[in-house]
C-alpha atoms as a PDB file:
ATOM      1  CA  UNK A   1      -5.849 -27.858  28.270  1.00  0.00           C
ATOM      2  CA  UNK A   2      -8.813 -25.522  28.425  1.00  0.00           C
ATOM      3  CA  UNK A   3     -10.572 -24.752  25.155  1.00  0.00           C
ATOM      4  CA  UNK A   4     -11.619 -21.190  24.661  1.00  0.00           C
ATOM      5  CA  UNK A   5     -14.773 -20.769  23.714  1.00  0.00           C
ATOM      6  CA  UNK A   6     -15.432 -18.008  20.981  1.00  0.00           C
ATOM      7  CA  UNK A   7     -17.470 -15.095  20.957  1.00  0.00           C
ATOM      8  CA  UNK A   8     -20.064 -14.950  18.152  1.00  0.00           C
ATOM      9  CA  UNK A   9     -18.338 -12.207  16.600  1.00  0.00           C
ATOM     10  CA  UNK A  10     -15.239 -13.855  16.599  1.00  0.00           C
ATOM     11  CA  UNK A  11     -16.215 -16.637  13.950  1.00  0.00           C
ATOM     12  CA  UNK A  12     -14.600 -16.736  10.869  1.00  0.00           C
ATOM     13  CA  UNK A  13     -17.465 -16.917   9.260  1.00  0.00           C
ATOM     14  CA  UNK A  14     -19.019 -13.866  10.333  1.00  0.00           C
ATOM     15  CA  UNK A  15     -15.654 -12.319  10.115  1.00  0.00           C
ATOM     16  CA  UNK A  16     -16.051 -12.613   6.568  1.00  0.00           C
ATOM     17  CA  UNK A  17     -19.316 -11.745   6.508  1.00  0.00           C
ATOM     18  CA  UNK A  18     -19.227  -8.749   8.152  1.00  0.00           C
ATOM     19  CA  UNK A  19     -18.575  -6.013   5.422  1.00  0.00           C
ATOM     20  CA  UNK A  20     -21.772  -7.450   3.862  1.00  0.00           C
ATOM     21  CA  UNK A  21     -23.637  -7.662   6.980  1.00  0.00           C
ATOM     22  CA  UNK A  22     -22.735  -3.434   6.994  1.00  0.00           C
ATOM     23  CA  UNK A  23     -21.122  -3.533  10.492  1.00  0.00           C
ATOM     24  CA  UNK A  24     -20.040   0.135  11.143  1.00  0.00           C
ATOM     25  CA  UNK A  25     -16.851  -0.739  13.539  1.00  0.00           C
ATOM     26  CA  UNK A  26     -15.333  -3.112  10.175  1.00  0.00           C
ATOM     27  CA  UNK A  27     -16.834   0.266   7.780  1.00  0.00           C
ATOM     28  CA  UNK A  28     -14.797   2.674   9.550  1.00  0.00           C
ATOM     29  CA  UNK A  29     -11.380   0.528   9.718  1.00  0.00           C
ATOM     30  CA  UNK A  30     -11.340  -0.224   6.265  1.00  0.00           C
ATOM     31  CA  UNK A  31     -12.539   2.830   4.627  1.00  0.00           C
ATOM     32  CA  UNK A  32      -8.622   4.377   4.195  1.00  0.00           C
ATOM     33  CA  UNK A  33      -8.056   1.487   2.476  1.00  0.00           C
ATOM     34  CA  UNK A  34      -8.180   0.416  -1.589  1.00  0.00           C
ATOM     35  CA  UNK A  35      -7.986  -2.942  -2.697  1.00  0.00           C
ATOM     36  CA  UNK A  36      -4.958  -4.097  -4.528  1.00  0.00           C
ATOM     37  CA  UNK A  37      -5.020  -3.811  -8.514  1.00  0.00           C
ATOM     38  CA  UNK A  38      -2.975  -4.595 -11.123  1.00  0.00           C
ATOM     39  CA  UNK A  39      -2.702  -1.935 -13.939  1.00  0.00           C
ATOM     40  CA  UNK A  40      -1.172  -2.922 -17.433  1.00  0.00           C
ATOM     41  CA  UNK A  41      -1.034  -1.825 -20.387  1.00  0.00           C
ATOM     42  CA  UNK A  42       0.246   1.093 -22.773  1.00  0.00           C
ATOM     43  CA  UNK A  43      -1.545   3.646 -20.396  1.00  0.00           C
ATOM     44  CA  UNK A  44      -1.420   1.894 -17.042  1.00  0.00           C
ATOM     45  CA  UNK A  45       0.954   4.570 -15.642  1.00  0.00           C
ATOM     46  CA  UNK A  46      -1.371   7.737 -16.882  1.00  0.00           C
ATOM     47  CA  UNK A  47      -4.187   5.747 -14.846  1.00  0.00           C
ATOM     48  CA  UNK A  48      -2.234   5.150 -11.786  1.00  0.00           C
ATOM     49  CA  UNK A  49      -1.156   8.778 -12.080  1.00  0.00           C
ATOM     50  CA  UNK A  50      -4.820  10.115 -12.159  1.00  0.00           C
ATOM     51  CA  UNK A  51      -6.302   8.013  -9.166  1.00  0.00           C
ATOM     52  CA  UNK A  52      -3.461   8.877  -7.251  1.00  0.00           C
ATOM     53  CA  UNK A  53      -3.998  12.740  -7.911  1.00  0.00           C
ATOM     54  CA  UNK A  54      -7.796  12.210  -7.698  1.00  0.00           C
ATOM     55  CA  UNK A  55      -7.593  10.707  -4.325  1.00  0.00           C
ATOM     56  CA  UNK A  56      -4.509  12.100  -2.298  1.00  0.00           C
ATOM     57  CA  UNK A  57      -4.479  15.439  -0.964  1.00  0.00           C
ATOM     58  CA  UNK A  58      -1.900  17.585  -2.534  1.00  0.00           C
ATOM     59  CA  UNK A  59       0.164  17.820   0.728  1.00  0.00           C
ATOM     60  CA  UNK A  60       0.370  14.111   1.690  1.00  0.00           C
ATOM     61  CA  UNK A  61       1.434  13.083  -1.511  1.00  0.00           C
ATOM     62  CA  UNK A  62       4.144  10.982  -0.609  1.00  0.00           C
ATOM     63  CA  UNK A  63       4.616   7.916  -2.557  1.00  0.00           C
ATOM     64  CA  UNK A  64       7.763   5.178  -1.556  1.00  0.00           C
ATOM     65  CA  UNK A  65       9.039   2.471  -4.725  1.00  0.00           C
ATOM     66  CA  UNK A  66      10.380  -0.564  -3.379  1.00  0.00           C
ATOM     67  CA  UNK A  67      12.532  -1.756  -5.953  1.00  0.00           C
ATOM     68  CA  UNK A  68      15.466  -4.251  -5.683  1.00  0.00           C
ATOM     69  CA  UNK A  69      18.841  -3.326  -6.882  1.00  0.00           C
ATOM     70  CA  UNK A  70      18.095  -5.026 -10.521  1.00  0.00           C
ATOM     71  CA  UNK A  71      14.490  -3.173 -10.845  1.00  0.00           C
ATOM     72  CA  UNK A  72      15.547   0.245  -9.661  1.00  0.00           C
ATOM     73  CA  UNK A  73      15.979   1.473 -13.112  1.00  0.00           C
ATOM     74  CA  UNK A  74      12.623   1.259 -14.639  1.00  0.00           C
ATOM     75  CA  UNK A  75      11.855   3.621 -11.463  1.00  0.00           C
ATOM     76  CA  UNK A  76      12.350   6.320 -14.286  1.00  0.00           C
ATOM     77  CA  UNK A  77       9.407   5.248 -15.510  1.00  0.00           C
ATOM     78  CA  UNK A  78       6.909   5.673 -12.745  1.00  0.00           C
ATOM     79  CA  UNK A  79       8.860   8.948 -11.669  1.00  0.00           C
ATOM     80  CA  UNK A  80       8.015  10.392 -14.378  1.00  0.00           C
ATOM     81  CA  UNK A  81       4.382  10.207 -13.799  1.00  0.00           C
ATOM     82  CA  UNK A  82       4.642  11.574 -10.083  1.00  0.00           C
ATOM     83  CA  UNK A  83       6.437  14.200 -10.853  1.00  0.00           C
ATOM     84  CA  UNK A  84       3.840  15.587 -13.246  1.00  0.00           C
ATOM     85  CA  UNK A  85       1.448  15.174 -10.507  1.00  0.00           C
ATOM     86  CA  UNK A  86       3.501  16.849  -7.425  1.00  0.00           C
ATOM     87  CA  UNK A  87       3.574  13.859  -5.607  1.00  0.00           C
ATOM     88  CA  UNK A  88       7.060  13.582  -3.467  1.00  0.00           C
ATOM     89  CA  UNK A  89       8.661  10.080  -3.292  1.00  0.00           C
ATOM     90  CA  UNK A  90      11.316   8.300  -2.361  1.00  0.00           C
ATOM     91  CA  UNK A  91      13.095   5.162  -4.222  1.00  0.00           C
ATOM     92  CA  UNK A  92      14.073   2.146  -1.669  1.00  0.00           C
ATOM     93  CA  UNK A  93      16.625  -0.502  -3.472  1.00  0.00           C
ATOM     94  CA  UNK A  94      16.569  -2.851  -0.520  1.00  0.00           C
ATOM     95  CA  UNK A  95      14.162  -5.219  -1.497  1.00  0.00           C
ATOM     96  CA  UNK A  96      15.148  -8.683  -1.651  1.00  0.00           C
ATOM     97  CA  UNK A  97      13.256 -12.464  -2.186  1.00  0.00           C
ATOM     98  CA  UNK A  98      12.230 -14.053   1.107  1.00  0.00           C
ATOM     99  CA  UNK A  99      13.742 -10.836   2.749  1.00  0.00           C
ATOM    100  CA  UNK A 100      15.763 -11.409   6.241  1.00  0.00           C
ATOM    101  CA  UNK A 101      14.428  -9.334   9.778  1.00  0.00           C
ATOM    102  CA  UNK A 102      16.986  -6.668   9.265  1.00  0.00           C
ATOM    103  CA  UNK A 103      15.943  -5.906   5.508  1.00  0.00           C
ATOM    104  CA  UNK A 104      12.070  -5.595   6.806  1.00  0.00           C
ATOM    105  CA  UNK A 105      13.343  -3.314   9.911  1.00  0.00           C
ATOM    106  CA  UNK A 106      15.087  -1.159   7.276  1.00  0.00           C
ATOM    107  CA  UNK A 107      12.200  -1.045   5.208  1.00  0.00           C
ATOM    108  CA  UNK A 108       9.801  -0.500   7.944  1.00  0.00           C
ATOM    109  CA  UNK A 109      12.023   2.789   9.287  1.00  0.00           C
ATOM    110  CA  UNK A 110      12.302   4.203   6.072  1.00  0.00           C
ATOM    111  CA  UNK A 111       8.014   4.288   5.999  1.00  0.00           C
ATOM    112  CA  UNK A 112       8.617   5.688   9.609  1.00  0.00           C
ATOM    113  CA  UNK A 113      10.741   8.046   8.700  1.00  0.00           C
ATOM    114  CA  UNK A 114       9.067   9.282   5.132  1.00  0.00           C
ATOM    115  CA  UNK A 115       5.317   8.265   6.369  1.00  0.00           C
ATOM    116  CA  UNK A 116       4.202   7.467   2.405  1.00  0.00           C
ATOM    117  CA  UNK A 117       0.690   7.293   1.854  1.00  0.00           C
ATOM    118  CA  UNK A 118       1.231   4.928  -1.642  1.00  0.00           C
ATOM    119  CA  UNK A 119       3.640   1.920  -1.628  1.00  0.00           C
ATOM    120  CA  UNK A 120       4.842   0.969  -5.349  1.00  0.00           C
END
């Protein structure tokens, strides 16, 4: 068996690097994108609510809530806040532990389907 040889720029090493190194091609894919955080706390929602306004046009405010069937009540709770900020959304109950291929095809068509910009 043949080993293939790497390109430089396909090291891990400067993979990782790269954002530091300021490499315009990994800039541009990964500016639409915010890290992940966690929010808690008595006003977590009221600063989810306000980035979300802050940074989401008014007409692409879509949001989707994956919930299970056990979670889907406290929904009420983030609805709340997206309602006060005009942002459309759609509850999905589907969600399951180590989910099977037809529960991630359903959940992938609904995001088809709905195109949300925010996933709760």
């Amino acid at each position: 068996m043949v080993e293939k040889k790497l390109a430089w720029y396909e090291a891990t090493i400067i993979k990782d690097m790269m954002g530091l190194m300021g490499g315009r091609a990994l800039r541009g894919g990964m500016s639409t994108y915010i890290s992940s955080k966690i929010y808690q706390g008595k006003a977590s929602l009221l600063r989810v609510a306000n980035l979300l306004e802050a940074t989401i046009d008014l007409e692409e405010r879509r949001a989707l809530i994956i919930t299970d069937s056990f979670t889907q009540k406290f929904a009420k709770y983030i609805t709340e806040y997206l309602d006060n900020i005009n942002m459309e959304y759609k509850i999905w109950s589907g969600a399951e532990p180590e989910a099977p291929i037809p529960t991630i095809y359903e959940g992938a068509k609904i995001c088809e389907e709905f195109k949300p910009q925010v996933l709760i």
